[in-house]
PDB file of N, CA and C in Angstrom:
ATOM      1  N   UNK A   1       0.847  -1.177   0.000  1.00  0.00           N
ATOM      2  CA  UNK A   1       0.000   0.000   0.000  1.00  0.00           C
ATOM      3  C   UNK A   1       0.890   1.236   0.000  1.00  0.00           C
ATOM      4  N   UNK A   2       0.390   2.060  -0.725  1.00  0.00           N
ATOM      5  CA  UNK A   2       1.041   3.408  -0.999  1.00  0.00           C
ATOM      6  C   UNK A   2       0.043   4.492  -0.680  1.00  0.00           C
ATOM      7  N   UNK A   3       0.623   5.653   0.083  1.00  0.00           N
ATOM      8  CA  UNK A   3      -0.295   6.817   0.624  1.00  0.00           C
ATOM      9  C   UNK A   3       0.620   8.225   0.069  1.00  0.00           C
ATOM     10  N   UNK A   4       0.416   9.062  -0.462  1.00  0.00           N
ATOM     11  CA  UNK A   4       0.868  10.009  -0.527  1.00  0.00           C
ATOM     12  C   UNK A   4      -0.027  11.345  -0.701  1.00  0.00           C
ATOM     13  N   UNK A   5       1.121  12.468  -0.155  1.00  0.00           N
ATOM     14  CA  UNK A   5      -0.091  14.017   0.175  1.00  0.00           C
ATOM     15  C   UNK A   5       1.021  14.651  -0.236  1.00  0.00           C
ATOM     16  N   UNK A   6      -0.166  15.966  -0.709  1.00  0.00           N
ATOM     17  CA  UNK A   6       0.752  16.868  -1.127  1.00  0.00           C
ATOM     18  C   UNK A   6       0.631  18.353   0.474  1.00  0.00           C
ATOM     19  N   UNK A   7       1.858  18.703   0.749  1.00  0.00           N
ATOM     20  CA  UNK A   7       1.791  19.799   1.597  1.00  0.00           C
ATOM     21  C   UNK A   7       2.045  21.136   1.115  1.00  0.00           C
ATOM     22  N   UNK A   8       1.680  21.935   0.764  1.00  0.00           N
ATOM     23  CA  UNK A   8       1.747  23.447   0.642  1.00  0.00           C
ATOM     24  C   UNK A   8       2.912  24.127   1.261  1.00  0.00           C
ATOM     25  N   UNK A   9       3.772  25.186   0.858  1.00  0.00           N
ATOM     26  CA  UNK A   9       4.523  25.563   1.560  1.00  0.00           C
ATOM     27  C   UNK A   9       3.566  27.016   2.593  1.00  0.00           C
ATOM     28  N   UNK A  10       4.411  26.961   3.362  1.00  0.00           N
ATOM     29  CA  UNK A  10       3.674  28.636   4.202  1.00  0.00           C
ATOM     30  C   UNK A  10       4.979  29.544   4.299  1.00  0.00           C
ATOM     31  N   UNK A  11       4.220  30.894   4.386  1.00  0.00           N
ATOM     32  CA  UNK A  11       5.436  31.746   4.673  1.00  0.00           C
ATOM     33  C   UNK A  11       4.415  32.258   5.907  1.00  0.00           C
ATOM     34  N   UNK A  12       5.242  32.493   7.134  1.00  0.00           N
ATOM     35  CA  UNK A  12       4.967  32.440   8.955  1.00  0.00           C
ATOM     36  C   UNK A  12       4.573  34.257   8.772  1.00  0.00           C
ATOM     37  N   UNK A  13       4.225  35.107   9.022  1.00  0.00           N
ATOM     38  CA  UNK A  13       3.978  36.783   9.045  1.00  0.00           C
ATOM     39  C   UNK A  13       4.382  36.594  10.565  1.00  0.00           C
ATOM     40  N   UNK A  14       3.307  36.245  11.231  1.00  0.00           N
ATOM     41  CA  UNK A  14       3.454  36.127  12.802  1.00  0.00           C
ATOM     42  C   UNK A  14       3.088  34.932  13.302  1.00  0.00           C
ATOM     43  N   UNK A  15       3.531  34.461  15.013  1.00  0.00           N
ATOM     44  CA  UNK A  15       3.816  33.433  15.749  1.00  0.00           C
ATOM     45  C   UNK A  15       3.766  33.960  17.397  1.00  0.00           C
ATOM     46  N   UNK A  16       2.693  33.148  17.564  1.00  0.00           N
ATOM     47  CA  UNK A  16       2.958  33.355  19.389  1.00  0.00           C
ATOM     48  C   UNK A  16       2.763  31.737  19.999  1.00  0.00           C
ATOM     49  N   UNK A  17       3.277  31.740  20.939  1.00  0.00           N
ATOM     50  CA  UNK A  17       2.977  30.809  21.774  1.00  0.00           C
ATOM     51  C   UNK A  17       2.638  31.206  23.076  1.00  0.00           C
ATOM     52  N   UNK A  18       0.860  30.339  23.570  1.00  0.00           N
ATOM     53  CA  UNK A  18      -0.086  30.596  24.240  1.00  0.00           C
ATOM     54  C   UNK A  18       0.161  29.348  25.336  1.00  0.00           C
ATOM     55  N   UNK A  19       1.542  29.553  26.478  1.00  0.00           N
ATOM     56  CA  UNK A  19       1.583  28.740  27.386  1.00  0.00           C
ATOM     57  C   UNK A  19       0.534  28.927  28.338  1.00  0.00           C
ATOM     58  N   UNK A  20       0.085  27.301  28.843  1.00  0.00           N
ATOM     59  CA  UNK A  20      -0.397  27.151  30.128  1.00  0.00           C
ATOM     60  C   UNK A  20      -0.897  26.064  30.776  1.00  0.00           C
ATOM     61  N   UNK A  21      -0.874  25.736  31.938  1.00  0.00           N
ATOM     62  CA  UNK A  21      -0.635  24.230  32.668  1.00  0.00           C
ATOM     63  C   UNK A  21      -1.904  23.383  32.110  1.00  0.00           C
ATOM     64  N   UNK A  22      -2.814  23.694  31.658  1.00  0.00           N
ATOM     65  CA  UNK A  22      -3.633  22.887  30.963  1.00  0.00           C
ATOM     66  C   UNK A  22      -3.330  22.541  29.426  1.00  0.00           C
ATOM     67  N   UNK A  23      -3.344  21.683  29.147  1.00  0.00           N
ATOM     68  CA  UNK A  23      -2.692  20.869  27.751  1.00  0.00           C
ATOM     69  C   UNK A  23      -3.980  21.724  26.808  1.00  0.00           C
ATOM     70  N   UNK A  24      -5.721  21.345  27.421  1.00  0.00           N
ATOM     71  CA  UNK A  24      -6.052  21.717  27.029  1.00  0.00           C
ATOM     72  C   UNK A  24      -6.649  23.263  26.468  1.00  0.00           C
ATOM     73  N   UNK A  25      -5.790  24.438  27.245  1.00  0.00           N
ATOM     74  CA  UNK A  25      -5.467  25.514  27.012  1.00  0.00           C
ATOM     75  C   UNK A  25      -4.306  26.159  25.999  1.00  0.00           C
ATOM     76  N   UNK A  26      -3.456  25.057  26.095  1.00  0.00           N
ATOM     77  CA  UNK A  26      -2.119  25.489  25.894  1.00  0.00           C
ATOM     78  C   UNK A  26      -2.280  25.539  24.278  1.00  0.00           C
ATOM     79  N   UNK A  27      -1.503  26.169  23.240  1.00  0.00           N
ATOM     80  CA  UNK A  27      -1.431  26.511  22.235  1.00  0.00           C
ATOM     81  C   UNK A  27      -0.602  27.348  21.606  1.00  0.00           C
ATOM     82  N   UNK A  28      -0.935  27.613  20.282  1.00  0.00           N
ATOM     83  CA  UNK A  28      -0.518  28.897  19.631  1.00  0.00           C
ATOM     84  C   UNK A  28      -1.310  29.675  18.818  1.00  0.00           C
ATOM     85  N   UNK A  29      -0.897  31.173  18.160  1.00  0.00           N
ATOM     86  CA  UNK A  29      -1.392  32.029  17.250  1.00  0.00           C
ATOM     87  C   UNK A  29      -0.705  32.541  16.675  1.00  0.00           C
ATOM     88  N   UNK A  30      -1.266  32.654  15.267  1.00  0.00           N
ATOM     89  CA  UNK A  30      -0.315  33.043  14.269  1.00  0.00           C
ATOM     90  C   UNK A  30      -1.066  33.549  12.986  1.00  0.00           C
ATOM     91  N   UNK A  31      -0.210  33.645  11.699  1.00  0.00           N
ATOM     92  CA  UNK A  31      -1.029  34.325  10.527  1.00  0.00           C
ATOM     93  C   UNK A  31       0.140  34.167   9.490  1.00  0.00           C
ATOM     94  N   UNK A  32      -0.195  33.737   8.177  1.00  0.00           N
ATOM     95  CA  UNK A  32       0.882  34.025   7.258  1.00  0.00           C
ATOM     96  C   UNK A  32       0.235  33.666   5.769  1.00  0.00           C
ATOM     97  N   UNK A  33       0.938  33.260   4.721  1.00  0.00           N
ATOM     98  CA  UNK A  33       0.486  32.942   3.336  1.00  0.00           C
ATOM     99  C   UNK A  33       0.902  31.967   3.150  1.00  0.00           C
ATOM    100  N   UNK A  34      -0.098  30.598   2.628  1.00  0.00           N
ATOM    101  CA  UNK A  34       0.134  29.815   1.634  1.00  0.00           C
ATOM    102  C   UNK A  34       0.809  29.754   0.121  1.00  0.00           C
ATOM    103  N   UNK A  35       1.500  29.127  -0.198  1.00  0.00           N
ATOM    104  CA  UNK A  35       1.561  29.366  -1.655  1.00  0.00           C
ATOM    105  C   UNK A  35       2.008  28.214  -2.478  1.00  0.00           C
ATOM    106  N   UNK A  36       1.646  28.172  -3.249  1.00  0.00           N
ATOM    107  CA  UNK A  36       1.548  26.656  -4.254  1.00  0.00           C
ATOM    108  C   UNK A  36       2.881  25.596  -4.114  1.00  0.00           C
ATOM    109  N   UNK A  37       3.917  26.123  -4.370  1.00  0.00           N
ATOM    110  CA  UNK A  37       5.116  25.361  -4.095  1.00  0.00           C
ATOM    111  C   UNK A  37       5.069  24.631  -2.513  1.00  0.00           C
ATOM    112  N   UNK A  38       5.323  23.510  -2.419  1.00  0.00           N
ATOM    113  CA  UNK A  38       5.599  22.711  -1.314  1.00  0.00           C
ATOM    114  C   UNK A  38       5.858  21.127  -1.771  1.00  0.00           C
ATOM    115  N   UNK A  39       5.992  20.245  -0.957  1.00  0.00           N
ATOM    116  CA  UNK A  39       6.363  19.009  -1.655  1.00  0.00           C
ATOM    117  C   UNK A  39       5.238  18.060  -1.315  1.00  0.00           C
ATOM    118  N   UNK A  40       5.452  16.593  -1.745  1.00  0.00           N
ATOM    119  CA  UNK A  40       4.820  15.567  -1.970  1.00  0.00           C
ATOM    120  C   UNK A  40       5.809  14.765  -1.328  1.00  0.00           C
ATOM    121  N   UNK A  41       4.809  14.127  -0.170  1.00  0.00           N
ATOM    122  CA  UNK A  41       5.716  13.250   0.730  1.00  0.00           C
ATOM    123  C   UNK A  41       4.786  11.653   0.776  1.00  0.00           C
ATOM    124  N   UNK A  42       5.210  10.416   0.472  1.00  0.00           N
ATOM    125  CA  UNK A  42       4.648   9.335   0.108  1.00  0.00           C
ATOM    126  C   UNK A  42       5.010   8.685   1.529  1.00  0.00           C
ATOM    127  N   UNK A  43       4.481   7.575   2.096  1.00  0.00           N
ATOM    128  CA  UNK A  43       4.497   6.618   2.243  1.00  0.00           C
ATOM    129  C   UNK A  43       4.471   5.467   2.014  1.00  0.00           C
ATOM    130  N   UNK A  44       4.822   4.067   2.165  1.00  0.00           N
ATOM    131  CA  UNK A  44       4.786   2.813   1.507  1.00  0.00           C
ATOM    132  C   UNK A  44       5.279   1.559   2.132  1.00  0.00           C
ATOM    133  N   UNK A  45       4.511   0.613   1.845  1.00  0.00           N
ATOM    134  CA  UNK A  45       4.525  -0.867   3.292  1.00  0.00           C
ATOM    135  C   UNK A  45       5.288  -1.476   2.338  1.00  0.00           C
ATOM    136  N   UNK A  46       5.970  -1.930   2.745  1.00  0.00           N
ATOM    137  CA  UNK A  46       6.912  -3.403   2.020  1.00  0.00           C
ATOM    138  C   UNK A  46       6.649  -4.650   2.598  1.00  0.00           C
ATOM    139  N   UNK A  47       6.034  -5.653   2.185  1.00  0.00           N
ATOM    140  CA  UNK A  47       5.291  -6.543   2.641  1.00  0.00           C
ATOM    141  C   UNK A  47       7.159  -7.466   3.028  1.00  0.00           C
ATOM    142  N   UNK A  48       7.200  -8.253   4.124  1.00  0.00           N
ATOM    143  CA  UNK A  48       8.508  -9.129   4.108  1.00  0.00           C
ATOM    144  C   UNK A  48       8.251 -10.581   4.156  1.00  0.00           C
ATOM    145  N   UNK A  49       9.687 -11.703   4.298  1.00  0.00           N
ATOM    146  CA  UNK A  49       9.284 -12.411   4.232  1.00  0.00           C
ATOM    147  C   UNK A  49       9.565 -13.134   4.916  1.00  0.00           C
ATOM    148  N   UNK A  50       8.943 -14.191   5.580  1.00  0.00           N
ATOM    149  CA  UNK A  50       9.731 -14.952   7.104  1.00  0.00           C
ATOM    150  C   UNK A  50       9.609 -14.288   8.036  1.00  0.00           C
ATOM    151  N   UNK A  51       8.600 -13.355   8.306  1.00  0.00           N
ATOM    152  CA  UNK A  51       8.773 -12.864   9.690  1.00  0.00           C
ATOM    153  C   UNK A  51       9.538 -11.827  10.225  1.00  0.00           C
ATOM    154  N   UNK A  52      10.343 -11.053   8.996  1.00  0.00           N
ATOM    155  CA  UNK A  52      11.368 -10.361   9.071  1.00  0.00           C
ATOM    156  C   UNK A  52      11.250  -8.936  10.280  1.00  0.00           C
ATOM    157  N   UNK A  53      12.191  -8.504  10.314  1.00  0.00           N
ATOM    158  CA  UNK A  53      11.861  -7.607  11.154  1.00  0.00           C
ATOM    159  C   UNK A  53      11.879  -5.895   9.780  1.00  0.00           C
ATOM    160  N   UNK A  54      10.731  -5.348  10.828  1.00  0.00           N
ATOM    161  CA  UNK A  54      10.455  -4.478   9.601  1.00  0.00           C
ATOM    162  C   UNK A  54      11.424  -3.027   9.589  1.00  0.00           C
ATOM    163  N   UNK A  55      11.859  -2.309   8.665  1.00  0.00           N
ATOM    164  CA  UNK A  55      13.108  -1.390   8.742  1.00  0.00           C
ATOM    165  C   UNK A  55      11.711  -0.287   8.580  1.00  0.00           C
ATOM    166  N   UNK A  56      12.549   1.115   8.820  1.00  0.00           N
ATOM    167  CA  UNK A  56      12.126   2.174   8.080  1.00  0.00           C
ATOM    168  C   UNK A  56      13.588   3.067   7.458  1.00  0.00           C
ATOM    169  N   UNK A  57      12.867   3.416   6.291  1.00  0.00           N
ATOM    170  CA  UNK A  57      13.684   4.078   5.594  1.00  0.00           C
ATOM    171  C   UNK A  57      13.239   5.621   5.006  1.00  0.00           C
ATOM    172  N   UNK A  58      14.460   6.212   5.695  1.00  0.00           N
ATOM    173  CA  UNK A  58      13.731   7.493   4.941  1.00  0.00           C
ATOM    174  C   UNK A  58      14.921   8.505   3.299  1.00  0.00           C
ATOM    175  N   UNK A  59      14.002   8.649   2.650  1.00  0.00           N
ATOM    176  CA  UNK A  59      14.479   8.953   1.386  1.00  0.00           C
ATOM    177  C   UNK A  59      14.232  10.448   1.109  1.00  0.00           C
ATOM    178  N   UNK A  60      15.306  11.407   0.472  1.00  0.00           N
ATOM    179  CA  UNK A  60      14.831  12.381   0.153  1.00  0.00           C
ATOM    180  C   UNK A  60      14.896  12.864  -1.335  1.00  0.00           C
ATOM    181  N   UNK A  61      13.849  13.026  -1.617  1.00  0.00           N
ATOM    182  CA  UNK A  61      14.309  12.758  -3.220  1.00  0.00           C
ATOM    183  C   UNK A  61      14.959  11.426  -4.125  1.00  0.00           C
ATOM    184  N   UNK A  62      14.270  10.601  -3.906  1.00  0.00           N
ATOM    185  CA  UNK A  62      14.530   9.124  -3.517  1.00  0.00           C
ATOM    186  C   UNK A  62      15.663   8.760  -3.380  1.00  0.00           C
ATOM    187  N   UNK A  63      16.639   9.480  -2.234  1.00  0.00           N
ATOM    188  CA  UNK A  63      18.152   8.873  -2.100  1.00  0.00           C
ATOM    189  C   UNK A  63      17.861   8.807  -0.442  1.00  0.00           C
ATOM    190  N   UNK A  64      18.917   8.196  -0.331  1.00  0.00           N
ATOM    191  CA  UNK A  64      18.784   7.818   1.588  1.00  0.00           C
ATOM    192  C   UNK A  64      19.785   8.933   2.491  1.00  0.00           C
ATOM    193  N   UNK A  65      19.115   9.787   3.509  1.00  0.00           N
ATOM    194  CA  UNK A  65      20.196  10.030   3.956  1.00  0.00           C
ATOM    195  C   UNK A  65      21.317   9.668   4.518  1.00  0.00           C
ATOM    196  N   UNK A  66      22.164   9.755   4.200  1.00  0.00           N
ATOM    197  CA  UNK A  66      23.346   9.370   5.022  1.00  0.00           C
ATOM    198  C   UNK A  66      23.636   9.298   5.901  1.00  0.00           C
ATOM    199  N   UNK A  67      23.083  10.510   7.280  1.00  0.00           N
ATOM    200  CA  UNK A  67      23.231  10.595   8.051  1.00  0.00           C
ATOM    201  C   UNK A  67      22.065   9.454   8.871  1.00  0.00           C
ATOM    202  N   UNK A  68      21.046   8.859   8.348  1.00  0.00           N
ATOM    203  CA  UNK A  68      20.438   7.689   8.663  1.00  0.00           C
ATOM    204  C   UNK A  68      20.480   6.615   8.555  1.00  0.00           C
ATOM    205  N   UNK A  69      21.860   6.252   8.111  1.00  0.00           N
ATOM    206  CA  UNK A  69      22.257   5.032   7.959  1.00  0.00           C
ATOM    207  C   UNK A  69      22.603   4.358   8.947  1.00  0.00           C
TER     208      UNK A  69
END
């Protein structure tokens, strides 16, 4: 199975953060512009075999980082 979305880029105008001891209080506010450019980020199951143990791999631009090796 394969899932993929596309995300929008934003440009931030403004940013606050609305601390407070209730999780359900706590938050933020902000304001900025959308704009068409942003990327397409996929997901995808690799079925294994024997029981294998399952990896994740992450790719950027379908190369692997290096630093996740």
């Amino acid at each position: 199975m394969k899932v993929s979305i596309f995300v929008p880029s934003h440009i931030t105008g403004f940013f606050s953060i609305k601390e407070d001891e209730n999780p359900l209080k706590k938050g933020s506010c902000g304001a900025g512009v959308l704009i068409d450019s942003g990327v397409k980020t996929s997901i995808q199951t690799i079925k294994k075999e024997n029981n294998e143990i399952h990896q994740i791999q992450i790719r950027i631009n379908g190369k692997k980082d290096p630093k996740m090796s």
